[in-house]
C-alpha atoms as a PDB file:
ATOM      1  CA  UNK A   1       0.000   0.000   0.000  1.00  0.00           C
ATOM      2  CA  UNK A   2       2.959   2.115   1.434  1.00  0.00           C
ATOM      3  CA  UNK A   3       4.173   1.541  -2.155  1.00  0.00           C
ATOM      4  CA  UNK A   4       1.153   2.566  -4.222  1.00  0.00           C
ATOM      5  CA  UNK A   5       0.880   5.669  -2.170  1.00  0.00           C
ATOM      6  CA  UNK A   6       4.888   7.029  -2.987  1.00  0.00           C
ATOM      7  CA  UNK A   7       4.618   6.248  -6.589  1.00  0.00           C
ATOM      8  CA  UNK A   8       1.262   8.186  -7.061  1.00  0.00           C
ATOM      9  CA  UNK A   9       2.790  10.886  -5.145  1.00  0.00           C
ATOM     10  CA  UNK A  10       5.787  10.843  -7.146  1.00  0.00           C
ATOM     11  CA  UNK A  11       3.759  10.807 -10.205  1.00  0.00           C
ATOM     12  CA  UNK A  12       1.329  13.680  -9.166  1.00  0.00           C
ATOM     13  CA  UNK A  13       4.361  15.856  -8.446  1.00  0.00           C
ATOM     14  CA  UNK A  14       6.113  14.920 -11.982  1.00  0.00           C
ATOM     15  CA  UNK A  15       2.878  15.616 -13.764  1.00  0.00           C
ATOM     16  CA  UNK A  16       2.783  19.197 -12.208  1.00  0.00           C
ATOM     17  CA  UNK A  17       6.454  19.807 -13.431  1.00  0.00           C
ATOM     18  CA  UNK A  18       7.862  19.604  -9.128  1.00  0.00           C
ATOM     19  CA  UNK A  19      10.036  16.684  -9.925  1.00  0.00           C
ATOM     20  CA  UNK A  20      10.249  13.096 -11.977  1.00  0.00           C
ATOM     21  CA  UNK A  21      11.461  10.360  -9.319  1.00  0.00           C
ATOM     22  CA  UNK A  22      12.348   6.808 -10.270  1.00  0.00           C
ATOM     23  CA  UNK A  23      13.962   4.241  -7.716  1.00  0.00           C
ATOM     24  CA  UNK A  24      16.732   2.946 -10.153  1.00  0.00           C
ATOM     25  CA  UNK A  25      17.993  -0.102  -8.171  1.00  0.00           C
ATOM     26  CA  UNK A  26      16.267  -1.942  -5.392  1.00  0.00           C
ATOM     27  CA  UNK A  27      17.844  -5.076  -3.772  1.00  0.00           C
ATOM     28  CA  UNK A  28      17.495  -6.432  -0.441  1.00  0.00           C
ATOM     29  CA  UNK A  29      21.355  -4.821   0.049  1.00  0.00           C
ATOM     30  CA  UNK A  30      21.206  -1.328  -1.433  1.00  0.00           C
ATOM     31  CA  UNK A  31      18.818   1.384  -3.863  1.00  0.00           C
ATOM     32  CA  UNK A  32      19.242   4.366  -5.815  1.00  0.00           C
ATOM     33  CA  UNK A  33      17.371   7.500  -6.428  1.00  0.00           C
ATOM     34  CA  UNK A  34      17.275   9.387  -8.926  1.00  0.00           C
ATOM     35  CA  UNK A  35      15.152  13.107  -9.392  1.00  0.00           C
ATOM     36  CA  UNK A  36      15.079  15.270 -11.577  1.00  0.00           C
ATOM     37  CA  UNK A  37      13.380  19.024 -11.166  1.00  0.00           C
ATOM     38  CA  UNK A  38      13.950  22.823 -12.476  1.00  0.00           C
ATOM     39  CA  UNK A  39      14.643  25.065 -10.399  1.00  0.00           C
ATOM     40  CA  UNK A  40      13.153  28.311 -11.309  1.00  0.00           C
ATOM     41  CA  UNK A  41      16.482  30.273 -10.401  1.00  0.00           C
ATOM     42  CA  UNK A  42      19.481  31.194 -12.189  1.00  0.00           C
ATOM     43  CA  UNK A  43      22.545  28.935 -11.017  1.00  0.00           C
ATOM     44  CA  UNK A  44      23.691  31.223  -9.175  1.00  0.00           C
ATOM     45  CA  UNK A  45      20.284  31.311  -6.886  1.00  0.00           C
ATOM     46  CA  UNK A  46      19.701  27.521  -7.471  1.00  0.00           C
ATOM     47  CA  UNK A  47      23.210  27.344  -5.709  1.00  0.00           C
ATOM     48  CA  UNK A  48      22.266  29.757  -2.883  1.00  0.00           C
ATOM     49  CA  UNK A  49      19.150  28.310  -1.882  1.00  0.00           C
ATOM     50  CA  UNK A  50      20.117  24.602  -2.263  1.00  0.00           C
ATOM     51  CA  UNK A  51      23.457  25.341   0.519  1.00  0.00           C
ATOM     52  CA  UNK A  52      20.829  27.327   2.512  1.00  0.00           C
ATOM     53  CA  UNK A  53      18.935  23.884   3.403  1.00  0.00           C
ATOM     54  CA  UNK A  54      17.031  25.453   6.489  1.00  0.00           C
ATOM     55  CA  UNK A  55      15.011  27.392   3.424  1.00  0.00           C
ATOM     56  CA  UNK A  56      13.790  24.263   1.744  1.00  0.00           C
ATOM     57  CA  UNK A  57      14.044  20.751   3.879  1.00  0.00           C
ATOM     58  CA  UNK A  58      10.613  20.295   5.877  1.00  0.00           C
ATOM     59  CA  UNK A  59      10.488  20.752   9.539  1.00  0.00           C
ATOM     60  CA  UNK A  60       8.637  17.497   9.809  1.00  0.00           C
ATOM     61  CA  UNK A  61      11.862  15.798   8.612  1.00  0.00           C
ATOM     62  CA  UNK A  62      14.264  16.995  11.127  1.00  0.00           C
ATOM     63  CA  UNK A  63      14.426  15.749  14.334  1.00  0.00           C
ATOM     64  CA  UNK A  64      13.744  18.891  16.334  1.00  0.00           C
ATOM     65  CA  UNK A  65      10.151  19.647  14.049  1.00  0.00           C
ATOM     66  CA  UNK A  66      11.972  23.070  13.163  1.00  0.00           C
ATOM     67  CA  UNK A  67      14.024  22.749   9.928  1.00  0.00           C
ATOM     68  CA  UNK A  68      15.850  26.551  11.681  1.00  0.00           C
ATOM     69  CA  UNK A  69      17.684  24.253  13.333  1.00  0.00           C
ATOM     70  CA  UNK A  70      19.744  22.669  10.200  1.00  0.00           C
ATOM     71  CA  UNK A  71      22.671  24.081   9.316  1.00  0.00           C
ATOM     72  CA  UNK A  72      24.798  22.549   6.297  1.00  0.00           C
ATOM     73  CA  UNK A  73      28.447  23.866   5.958  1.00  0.00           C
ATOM     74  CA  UNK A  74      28.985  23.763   1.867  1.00  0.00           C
ATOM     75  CA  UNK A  75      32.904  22.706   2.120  1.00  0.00           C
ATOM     76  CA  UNK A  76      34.841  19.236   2.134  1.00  0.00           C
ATOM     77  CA  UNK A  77      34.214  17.726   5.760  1.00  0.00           C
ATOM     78  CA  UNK A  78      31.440  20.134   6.350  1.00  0.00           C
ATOM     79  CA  UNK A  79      28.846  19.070   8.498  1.00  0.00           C
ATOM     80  CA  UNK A  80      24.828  18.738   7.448  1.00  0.00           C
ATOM     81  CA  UNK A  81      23.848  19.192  11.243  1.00  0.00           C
ATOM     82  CA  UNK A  82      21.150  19.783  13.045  1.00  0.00           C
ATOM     83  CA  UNK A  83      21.416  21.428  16.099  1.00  0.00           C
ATOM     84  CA  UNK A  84      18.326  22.829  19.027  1.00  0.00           C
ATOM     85  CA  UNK A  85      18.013  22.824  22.974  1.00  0.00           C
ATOM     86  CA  UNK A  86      17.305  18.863  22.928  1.00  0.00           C
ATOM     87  CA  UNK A  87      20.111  17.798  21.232  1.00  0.00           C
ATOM     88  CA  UNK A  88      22.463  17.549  18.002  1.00  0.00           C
ATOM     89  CA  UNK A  89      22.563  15.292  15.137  1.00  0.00           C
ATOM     90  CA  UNK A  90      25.090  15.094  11.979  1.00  0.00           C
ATOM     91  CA  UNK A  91      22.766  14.047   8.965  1.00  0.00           C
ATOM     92  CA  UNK A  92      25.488  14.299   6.769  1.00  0.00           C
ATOM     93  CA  UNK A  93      29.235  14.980   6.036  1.00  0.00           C
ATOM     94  CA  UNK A  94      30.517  16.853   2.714  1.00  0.00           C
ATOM     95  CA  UNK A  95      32.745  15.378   0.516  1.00  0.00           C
ATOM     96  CA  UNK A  96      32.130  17.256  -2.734  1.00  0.00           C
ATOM     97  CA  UNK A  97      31.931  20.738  -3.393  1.00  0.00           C
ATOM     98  CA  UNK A  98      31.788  22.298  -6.781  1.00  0.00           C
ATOM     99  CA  UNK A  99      30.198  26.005  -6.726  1.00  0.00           C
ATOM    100  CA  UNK A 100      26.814  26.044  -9.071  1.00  0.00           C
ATOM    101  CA  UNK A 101      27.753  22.256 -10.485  1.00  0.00           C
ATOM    102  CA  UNK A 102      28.139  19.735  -7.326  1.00  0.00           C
ATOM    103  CA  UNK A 103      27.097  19.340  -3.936  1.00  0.00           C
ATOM    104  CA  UNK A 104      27.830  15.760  -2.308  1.00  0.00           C
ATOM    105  CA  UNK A 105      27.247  14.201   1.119  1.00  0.00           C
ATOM    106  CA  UNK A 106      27.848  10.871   2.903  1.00  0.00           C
ATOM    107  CA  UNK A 107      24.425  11.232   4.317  1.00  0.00           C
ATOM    108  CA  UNK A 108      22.739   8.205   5.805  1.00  0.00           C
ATOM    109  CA  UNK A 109      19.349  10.101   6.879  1.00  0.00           C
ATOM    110  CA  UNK A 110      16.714   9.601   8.999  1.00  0.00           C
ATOM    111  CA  UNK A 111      15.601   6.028  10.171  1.00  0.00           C
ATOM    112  CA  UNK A 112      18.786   4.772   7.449  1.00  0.00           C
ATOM    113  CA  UNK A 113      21.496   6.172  10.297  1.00  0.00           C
ATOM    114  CA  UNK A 114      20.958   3.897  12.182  1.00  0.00           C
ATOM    115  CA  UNK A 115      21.008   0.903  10.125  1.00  0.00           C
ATOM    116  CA  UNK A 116      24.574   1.510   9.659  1.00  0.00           C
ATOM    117  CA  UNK A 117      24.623   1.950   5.880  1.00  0.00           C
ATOM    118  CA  UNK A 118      26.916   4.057   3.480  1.00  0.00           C
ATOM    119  CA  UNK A 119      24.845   6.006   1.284  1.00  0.00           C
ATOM    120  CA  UNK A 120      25.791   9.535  -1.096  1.00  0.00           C
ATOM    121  CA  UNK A 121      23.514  12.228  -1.709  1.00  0.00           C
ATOM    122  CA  UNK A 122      24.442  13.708  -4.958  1.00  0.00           C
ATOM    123  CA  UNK A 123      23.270  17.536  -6.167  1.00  0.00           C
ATOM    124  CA  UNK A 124      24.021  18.155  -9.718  1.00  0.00           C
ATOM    125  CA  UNK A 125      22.949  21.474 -11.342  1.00  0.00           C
ATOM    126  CA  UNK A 126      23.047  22.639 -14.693  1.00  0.00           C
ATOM    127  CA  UNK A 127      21.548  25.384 -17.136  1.00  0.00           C
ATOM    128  CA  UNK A 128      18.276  24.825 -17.764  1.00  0.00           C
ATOM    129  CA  UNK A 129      15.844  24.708 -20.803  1.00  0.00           C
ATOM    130  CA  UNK A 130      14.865  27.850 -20.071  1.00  0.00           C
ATOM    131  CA  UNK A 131      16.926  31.120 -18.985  1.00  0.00           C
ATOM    132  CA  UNK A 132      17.107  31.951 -15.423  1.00  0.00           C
ATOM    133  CA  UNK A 133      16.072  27.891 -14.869  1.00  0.00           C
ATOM    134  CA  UNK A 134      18.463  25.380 -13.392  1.00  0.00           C
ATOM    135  CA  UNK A 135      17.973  21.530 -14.085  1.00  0.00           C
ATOM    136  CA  UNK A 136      18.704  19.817 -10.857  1.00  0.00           C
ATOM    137  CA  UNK A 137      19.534  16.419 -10.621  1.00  0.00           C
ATOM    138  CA  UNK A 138      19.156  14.550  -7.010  1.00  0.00           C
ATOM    139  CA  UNK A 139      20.780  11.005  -6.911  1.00  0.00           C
ATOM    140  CA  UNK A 140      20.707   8.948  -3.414  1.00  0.00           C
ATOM    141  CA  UNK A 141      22.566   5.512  -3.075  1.00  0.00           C
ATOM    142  CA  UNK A 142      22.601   3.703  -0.349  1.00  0.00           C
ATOM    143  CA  UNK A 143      24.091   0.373   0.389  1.00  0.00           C
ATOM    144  CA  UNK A 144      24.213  -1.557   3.246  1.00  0.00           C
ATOM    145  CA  UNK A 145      24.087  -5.381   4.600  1.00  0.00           C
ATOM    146  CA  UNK A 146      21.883  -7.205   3.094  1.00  0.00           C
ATOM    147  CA  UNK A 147      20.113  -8.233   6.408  1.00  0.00           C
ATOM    148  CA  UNK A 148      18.793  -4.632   6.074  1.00  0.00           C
ATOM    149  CA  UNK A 149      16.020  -5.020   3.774  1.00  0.00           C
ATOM    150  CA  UNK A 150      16.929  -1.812   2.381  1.00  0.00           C
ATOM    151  CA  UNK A 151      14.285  -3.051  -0.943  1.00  0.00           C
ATOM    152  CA  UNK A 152      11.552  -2.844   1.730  1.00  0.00           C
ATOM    153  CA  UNK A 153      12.196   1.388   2.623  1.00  0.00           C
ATOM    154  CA  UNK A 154      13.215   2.588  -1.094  1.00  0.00           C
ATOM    155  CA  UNK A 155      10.043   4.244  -1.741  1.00  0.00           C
ATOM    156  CA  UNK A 156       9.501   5.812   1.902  1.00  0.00           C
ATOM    157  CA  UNK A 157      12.692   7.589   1.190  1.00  0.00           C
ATOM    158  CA  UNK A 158      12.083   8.499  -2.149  1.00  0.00           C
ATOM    159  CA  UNK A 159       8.768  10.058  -1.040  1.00  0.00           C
ATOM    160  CA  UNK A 160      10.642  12.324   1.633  1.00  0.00           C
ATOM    161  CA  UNK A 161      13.098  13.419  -1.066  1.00  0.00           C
ATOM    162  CA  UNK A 162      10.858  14.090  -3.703  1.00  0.00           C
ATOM    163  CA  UNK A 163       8.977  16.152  -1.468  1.00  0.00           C
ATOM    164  CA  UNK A 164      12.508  18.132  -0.187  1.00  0.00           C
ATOM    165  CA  UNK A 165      13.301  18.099  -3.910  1.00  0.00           C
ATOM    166  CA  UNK A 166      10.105  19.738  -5.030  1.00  0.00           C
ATOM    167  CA  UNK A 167      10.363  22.149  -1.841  1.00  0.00           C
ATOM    168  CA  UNK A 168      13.945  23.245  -2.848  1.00  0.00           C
ATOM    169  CA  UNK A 169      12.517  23.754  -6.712  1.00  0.00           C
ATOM    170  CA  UNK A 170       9.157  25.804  -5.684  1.00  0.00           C
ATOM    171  CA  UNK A 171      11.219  27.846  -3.425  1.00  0.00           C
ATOM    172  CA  UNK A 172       8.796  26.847  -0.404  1.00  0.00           C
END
């Protein structure tokens, strides 16, 4: 059901131009992600607003409720932190940074962290079909043990990041 659900989501948002999602790969041991969205900002903004995370990534996927409380420091070994009066967590740490092209992070988030899984959030922009647009490209893979059933949450996280992803492209 869980299933049926994330795909019609992801296929609502694609059909209203937010963002076309596809789980690539799905094994028992790893899956990919990949979506792709316009950003309706130059690269130059798409850049700004995709470092500023706190501006786009949902509250309700943070573990304080308040996304104000993310932080993400856009250089190699940054952190992707969140930090409030209950407590701290590192979502993610850079290890790519490419100004207007390439943001990437070992980022095993959410519920995933503590499965103990390596998995690489990928942020690829480029001009878009339009001027003043900027294609974005999200990719997400994560591999783990397969003991992990990682097949079994693919499209639960591919419905939080198409949501983020579709956030970060409507400037919400």
């Amino acid at each position: 059901m869980l299933k049926i659900l994330v795909g019609s989501l992801a296929l609502g948002l694609a059909a209203t131009g937010a963002a076309q999602a596809e789980v690539t790969v799905r094994a028992p041991d790893g899956f990919a992600i990949q979506i792709v969205s316009v950003v309706k900002l130059d690269r130059d903004g798409a850049w700004a607003r995709l470092v500023d995370i706190a501006s786009w990534w949902s509250g309700a996927h943070t573990y304080s409720g308040d996304a104000k409380s993310l932080r993400l420091n856009a250089e190699a070994g940054g952190c992707w932190c969140e930090l409030w009066n209950g407590g701290e967590v590192e979502h993610g740490r850079v290890v790519a940074v490419m100004p207007r092209d390439l943001l990437r992070v070992n980022a095993a988030l959410g519920p995933l962290q503590d499965m103990g899984v390596s998995a690489a959030l990928t942020f690829q922009l480029a001009d878009g079909a339009d001027a003043g647009t900027t294609k974005l490209t999200v990719n997400y893979k994560v591999n783990g043990s397969s003991l992990s059933g990682l097949d079994k949450v693919a499209a639960a996280v591919d419905g939080v990041l198409v949501e983020q992803v579709s956030r970060l492209s409507a400037g919400e």
